[in-house]
PDB file of N, CA and C in Angstrom:
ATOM      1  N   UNK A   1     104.009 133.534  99.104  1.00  0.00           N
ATOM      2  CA  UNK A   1     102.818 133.655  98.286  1.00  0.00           C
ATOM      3  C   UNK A   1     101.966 132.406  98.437  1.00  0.00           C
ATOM      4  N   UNK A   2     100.637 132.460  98.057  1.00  0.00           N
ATOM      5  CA  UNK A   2      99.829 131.650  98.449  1.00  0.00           C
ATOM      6  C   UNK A   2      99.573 130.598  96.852  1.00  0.00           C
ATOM      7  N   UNK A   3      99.103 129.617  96.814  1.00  0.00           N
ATOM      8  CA  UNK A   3      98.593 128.703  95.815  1.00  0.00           C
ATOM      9  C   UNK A   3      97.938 129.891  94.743  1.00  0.00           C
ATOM     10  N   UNK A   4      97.435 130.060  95.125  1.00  0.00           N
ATOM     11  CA  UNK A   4      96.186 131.615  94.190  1.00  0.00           C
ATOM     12  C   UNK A   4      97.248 132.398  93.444  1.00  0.00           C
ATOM     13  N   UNK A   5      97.935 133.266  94.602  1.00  0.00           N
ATOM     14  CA  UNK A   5      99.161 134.198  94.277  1.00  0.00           C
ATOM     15  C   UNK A   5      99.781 133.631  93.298  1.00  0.00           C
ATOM     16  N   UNK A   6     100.221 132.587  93.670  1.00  0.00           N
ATOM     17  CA  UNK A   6     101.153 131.576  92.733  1.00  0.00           C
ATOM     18  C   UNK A   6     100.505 131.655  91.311  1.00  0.00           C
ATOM     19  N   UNK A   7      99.522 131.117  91.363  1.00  0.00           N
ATOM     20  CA  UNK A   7      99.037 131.124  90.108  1.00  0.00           C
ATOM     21  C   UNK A   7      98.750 132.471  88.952  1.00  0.00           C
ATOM     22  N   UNK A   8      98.525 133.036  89.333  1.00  0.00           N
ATOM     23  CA  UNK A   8      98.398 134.241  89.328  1.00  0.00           C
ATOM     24  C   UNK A   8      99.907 134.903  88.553  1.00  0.00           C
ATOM     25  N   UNK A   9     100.648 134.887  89.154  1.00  0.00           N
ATOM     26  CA  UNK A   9     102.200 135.043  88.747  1.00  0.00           C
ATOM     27  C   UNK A   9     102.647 134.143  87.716  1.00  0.00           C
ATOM     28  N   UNK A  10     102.555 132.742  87.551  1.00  0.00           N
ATOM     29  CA  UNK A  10     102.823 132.610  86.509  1.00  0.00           C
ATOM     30  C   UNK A  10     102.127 132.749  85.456  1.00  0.00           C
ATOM     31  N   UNK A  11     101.173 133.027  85.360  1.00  0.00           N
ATOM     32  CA  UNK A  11     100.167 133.325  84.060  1.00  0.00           C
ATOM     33  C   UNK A  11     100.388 135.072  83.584  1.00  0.00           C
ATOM     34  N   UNK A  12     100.683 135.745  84.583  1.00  0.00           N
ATOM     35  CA  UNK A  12     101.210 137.395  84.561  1.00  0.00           C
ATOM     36  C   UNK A  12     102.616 137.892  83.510  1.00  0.00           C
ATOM     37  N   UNK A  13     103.709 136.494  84.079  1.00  0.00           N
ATOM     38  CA  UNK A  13     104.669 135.969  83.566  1.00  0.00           C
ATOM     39  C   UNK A  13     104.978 135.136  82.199  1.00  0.00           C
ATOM     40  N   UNK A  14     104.084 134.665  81.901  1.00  0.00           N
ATOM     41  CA  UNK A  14     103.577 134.064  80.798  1.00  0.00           C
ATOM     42  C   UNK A  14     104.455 132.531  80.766  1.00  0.00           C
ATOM     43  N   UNK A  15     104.315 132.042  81.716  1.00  0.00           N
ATOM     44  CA  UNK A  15     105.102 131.014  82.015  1.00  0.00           C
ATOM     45  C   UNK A  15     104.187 129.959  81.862  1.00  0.00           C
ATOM     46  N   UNK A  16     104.673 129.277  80.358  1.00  0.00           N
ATOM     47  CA  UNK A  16     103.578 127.845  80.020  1.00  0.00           C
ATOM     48  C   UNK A  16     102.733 127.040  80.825  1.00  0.00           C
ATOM     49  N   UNK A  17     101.674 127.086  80.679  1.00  0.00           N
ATOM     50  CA  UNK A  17     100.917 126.385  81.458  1.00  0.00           C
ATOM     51  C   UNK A  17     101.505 124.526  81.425  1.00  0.00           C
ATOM     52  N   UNK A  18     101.468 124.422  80.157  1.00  0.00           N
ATOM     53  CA  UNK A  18     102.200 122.682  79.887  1.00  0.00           C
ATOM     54  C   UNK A  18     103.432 122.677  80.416  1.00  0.00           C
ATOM     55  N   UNK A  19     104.285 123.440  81.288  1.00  0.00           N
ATOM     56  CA  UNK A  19     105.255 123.018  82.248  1.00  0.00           C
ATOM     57  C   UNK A  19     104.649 123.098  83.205  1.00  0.00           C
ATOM     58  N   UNK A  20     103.611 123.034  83.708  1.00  0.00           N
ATOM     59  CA  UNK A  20     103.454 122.702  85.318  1.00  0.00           C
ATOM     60  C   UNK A  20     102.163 122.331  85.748  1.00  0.00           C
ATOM     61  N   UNK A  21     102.299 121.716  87.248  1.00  0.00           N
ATOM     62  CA  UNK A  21     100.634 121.393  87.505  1.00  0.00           C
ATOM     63  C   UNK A  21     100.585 121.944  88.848  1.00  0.00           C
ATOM     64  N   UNK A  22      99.214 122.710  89.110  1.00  0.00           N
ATOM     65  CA  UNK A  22      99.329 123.074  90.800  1.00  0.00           C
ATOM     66  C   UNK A  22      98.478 122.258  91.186  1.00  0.00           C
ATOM     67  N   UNK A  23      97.938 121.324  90.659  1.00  0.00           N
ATOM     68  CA  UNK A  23      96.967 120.507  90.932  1.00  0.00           C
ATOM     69  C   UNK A  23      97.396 118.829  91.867  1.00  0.00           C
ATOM     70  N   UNK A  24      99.015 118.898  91.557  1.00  0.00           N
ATOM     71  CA  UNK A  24      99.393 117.433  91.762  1.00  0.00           C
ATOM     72  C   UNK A  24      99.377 116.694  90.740  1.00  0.00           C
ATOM     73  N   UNK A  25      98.900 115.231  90.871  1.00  0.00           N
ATOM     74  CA  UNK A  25      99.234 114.327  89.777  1.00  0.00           C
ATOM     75  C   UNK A  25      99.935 113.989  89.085  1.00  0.00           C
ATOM     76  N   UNK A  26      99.890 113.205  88.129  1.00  0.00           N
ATOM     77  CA  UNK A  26     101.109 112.609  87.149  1.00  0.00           C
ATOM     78  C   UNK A  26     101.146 112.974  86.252  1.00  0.00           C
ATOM     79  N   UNK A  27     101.290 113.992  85.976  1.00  0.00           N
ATOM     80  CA  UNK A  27     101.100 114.840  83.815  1.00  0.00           C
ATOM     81  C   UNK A  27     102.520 114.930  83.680  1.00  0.00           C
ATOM     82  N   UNK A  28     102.724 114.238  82.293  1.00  0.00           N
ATOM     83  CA  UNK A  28     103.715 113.917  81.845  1.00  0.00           C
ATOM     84  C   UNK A  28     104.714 115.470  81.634  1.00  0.00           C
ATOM     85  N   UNK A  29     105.836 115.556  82.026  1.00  0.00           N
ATOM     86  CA  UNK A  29     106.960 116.901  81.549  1.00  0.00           C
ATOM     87  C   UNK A  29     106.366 117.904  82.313  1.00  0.00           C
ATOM     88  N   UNK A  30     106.040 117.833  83.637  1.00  0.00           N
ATOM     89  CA  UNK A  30     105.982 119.003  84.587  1.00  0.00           C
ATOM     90  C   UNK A  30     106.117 118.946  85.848  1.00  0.00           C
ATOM     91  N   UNK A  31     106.404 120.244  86.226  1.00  0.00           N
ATOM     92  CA  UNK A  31     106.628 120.792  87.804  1.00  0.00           C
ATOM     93  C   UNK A  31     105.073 120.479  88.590  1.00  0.00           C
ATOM     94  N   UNK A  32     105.066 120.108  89.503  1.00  0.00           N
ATOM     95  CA  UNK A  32     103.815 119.901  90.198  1.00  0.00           C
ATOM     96  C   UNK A  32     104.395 120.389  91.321  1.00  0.00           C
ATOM     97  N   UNK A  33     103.212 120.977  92.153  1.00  0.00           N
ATOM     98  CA  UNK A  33     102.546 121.358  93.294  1.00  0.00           C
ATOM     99  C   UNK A  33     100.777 120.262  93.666  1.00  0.00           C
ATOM    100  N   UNK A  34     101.264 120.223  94.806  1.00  0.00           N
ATOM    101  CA  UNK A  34     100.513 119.184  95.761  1.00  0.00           C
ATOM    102  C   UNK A  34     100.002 119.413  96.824  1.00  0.00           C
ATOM    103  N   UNK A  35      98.993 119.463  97.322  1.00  0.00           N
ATOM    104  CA  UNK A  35      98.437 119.312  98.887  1.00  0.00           C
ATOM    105  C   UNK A  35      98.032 118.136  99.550  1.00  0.00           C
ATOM    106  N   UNK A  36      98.802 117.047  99.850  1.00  0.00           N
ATOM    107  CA  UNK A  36      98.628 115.972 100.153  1.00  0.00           C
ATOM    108  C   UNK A  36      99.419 115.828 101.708  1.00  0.00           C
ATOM    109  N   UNK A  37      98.135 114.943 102.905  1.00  0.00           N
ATOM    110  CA  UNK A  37      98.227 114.457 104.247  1.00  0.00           C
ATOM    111  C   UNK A  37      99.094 115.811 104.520  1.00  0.00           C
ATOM    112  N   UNK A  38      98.320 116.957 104.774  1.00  0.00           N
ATOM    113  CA  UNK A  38      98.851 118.292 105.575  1.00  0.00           C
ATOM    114  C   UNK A  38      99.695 118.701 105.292  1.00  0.00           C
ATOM    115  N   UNK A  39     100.678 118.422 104.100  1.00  0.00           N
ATOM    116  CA  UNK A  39     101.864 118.826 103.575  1.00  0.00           C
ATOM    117  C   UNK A  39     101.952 119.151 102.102  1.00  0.00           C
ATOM    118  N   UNK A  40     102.752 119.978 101.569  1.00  0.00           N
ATOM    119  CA  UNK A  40     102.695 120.652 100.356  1.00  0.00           C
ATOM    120  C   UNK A  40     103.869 119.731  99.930  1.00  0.00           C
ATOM    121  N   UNK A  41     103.290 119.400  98.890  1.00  0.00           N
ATOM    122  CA  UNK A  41     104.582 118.496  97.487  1.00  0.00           C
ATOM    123  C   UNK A  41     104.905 119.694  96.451  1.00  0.00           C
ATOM    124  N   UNK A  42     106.160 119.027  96.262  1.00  0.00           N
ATOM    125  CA  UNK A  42     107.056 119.556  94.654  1.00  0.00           C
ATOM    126  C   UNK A  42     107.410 118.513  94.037  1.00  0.00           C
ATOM    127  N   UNK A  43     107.639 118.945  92.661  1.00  0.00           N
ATOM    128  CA  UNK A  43     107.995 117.458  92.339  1.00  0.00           C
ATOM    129  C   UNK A  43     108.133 117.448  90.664  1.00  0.00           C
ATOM    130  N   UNK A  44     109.013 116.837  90.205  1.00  0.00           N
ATOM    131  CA  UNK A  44     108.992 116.360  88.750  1.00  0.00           C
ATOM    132  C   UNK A  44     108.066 115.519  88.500  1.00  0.00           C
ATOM    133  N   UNK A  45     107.445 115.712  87.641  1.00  0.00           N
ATOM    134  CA  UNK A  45     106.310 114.390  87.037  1.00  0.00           C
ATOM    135  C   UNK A  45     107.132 113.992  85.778  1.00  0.00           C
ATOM    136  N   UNK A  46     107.475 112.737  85.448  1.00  0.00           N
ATOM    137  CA  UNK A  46     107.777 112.033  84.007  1.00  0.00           C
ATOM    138  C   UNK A  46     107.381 110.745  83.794  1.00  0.00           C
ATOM    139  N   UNK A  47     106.425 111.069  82.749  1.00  0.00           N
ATOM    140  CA  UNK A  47     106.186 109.180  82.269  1.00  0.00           C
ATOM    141  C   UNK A  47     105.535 108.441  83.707  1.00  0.00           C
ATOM    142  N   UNK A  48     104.358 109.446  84.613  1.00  0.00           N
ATOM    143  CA  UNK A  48     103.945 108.833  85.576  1.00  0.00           C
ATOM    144  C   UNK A  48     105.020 108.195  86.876  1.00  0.00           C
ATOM    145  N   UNK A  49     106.001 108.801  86.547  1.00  0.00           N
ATOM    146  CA  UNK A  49     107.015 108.703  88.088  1.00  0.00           C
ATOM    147  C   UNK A  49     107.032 110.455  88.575  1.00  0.00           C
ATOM    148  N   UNK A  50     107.140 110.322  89.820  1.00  0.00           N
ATOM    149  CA  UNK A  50     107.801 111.580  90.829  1.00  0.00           C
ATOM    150  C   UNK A  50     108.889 111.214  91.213  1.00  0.00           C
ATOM    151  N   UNK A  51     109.544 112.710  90.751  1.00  0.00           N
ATOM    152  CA  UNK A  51     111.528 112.832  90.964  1.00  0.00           C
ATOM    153  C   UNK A  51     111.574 113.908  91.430  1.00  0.00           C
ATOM    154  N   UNK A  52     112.525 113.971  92.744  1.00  0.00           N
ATOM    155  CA  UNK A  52     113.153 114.938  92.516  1.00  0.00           C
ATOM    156  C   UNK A  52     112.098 115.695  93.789  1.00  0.00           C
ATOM    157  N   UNK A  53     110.897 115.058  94.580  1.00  0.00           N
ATOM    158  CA  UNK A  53     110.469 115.158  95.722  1.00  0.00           C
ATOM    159  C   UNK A  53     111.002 116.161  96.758  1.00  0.00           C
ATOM    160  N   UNK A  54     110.320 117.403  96.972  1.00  0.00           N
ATOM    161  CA  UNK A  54     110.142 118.180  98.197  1.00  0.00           C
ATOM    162  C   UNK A  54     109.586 118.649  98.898  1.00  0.00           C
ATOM    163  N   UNK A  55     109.207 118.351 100.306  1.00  0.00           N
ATOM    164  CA  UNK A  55     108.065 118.562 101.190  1.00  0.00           C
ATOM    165  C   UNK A  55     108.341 119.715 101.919  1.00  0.00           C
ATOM    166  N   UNK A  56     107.033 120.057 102.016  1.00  0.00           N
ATOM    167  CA  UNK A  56     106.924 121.453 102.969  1.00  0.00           C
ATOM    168  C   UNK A  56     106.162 121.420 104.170  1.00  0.00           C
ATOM    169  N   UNK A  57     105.754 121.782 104.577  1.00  0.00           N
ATOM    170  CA  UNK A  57     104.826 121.990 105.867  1.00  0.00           C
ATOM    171  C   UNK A  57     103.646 123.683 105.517  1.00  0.00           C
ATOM    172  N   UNK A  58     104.662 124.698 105.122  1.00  0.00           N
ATOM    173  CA  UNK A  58     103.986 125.965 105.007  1.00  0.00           C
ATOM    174  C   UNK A  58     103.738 126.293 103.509  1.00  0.00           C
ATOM    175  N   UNK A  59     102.919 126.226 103.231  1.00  0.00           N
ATOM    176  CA  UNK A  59     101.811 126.665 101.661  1.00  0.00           C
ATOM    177  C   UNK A  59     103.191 127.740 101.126  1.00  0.00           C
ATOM    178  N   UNK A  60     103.326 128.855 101.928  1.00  0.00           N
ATOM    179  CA  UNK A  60     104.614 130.052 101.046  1.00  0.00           C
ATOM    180  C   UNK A  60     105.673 129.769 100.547  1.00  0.00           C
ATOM    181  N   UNK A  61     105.873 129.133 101.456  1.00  0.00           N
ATOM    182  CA  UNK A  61     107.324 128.220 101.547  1.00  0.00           C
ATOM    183  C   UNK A  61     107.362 127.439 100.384  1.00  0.00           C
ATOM    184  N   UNK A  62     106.829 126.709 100.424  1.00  0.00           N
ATOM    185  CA  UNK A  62     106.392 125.588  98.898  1.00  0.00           C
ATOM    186  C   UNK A  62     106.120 126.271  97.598  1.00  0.00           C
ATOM    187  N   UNK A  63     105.381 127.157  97.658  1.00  0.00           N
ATOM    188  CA  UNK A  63     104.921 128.292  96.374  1.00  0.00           C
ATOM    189  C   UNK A  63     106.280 128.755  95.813  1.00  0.00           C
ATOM    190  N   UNK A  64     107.042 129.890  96.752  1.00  0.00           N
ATOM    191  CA  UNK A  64     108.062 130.489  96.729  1.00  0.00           C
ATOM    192  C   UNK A  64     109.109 129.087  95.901  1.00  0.00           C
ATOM    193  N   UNK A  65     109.703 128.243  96.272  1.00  0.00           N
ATOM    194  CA  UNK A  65     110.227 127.260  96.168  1.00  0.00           C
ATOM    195  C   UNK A  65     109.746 126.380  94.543  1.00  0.00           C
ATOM    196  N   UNK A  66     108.425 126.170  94.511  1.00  0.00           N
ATOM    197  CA  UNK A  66     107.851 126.414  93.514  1.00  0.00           C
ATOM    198  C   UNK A  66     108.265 127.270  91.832  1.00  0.00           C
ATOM    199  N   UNK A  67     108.122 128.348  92.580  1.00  0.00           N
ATOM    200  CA  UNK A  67     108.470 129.121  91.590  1.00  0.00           C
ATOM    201  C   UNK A  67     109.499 129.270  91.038  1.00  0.00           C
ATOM    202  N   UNK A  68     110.441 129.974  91.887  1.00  0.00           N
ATOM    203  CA  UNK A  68     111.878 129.309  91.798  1.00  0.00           C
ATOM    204  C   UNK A  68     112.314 128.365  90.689  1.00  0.00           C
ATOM    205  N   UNK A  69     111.714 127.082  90.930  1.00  0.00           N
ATOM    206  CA  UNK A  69     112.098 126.083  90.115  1.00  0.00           C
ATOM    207  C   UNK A  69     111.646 126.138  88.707  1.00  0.00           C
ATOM    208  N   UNK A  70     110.336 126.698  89.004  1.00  0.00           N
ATOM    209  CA  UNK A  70     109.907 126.574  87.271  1.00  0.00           C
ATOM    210  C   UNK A  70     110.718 127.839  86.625  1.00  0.00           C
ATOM    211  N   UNK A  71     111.089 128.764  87.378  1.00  0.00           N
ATOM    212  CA  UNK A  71     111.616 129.815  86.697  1.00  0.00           C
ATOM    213  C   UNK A  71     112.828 129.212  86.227  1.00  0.00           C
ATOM    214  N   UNK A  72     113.755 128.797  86.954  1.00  0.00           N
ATOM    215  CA  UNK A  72     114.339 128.098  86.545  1.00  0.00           C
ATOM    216  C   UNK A  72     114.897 127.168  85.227  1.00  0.00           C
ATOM    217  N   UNK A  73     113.805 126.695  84.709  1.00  0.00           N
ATOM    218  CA  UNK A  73     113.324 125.409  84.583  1.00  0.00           C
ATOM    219  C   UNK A  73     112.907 125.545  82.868  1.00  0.00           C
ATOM    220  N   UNK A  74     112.164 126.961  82.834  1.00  0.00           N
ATOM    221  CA  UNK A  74     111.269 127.794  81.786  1.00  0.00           C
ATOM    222  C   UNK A  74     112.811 128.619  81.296  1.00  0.00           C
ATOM    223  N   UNK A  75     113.222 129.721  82.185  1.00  0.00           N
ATOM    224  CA  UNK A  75     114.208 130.369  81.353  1.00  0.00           C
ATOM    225  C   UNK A  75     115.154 130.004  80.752  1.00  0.00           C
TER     226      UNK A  75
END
């Protein structure tokens, strides 16, 4: 699934927006998604640190993976 798709699904799902960011950045108590230097980030955000770092190469791949986690994460 794509960034869009992605989004899309969790809001369908009703999966808190204040657990996650598809935006990147440092927001405190969430899952982030990233498009940074040609590669897709995952990542814990807390208290302005990233934990827990995983890179992708393919946008689906990362989404899928993505999701996963917050589902995870949420249930």
């Amino acid at each position: 699934m794509t960034k869009a798709e992605l989004l899309k699904r969790l809001q369908n799902e009703g999966i808190p927006e204040e657990s996650y960011s598809l935006e990147g950045g440092l927001p405190n108590e969430r899952l982030c998604l990233e498009w940074k230097n040609n590669r897709w980030y995952v990542y814990y955000s807390e208290r302005g640190i990233k934990t827990n770092t995983k890179d992708f190469l393919i946008e689906e791949i990362a989404c899928q993976y993505f999701y996963n986690e917050i589902v995870r994460m949420v249930v």
